[in-house]
Protein backbone atom coordinates (compact mmCIF):
# COMPACT_ATOMS: atom_id res chain seq x y z
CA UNK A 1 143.43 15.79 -48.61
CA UNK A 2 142.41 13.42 -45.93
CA UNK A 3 139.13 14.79 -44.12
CA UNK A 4 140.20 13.00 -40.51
CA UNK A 5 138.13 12.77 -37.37
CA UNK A 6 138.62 16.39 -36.42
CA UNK A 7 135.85 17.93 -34.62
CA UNK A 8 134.64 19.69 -37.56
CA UNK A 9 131.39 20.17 -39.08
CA UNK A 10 130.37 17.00 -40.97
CA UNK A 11 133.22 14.82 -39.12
CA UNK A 12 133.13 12.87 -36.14
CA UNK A 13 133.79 14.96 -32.97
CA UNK A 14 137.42 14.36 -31.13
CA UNK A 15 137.49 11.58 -29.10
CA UNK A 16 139.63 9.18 -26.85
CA UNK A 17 139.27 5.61 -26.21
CA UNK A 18 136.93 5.02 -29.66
CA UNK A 19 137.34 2.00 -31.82
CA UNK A 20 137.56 1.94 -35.55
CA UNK A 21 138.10 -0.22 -38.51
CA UNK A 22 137.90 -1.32 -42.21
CA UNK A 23 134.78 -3.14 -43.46
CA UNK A 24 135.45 -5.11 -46.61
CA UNK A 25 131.92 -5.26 -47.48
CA UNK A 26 131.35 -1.83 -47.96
CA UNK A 27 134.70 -0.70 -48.79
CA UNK A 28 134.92 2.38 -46.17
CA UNK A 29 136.26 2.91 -42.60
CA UNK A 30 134.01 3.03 -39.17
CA UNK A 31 134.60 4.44 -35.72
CA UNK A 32 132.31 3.60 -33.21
CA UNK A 33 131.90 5.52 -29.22
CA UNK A 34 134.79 6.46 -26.90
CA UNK A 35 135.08 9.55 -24.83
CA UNK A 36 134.98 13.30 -25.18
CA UNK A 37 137.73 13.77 -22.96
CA UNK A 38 140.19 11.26 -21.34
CA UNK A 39 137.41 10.78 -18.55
CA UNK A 40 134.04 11.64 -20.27
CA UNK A 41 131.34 11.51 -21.20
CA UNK A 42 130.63 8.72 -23.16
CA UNK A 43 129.91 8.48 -27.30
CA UNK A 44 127.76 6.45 -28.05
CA UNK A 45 127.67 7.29 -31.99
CA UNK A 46 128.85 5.02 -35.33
CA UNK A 47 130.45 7.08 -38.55
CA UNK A 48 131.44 5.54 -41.65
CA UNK A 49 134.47 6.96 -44.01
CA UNK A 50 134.23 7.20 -47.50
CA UNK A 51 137.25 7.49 -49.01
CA UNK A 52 136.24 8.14 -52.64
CA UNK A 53 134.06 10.76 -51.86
CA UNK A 54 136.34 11.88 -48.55
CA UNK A 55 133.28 12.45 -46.26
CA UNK A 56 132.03 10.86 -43.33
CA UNK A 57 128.69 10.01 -42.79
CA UNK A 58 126.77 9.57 -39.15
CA UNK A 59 125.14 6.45 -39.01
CA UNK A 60 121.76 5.76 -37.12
CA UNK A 61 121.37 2.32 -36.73
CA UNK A 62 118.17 1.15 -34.73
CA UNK A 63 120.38 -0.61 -32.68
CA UNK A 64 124.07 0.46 -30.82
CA UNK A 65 126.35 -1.03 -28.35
CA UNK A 66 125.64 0.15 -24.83
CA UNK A 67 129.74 0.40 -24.45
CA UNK A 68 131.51 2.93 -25.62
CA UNK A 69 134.95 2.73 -24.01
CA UNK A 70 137.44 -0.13 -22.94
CA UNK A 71 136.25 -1.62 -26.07
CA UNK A 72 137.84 -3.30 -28.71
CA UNK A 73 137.00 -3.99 -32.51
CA UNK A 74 138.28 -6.46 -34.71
CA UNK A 75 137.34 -7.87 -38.49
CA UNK A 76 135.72 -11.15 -38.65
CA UNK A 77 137.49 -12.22 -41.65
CA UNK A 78 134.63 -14.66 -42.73
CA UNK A 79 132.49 -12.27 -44.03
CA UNK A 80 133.69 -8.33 -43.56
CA UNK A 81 131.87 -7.65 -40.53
CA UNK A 82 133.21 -6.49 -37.13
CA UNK A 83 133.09 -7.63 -33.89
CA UNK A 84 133.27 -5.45 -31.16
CA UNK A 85 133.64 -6.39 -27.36
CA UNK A 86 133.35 -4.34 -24.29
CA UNK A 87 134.25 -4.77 -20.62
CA UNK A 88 130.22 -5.39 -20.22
CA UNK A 89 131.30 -8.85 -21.53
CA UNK A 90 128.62 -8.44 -24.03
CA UNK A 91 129.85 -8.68 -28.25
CA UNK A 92 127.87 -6.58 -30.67
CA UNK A 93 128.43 -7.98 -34.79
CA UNK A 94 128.79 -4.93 -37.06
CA UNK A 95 127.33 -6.15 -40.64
CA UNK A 96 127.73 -3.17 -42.92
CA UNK A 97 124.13 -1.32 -41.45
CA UNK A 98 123.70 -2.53 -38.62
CA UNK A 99 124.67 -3.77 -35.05
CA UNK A 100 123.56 -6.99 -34.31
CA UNK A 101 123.73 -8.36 -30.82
């Protein structure tokens, strides 16, 4: 079975508004921020999905988007990475480890 984004131990907590998607590079899933409720607070935390092991992992980059909802995440197609943009106009590069402004 599919381990999904539950709220329990080990998993990312529920959330609404988040953004997630498939990084080539790595091979594995990633959700990034949204909200705890349809109002708040914010998330502000990156998980990665393994599907051959079926666990997720919390990621601590030294770096992380200051948005976390009204966001919206896309694959570069060039090289596997991800692009996210948020309604601070501001576009954060997801490159496998890190966020790169």
């Amino acid at each position: 079975p599919t381990k999904l984004a539950n709220g329990t131990a080990g998993s990312p907590s529920v959330r609404f508004h988040g953004q997630g998607g498939y990084v080539p590079r790595t091979n594995q899933e990633m959700i990034y921020g949204g909200l705890t409720s349809g109002a708040g607070p914010s998330l502000y935390d990156t998980w990665e999905y393994s599907a051959s092991g079926n666990t997720w992992t919390q990621l601590a980059p030294a770096q992380a988007p200051t948005t976390a909802s009204d966001t919206f995440l896309c694959q570069t197609g060039l090289d596997g990475g991800l692009f996210l943009y948020g309604k601070s106009l501001v576009s954060y590069y997801w490159n496998g480890s890190q966020w790169v402004f």
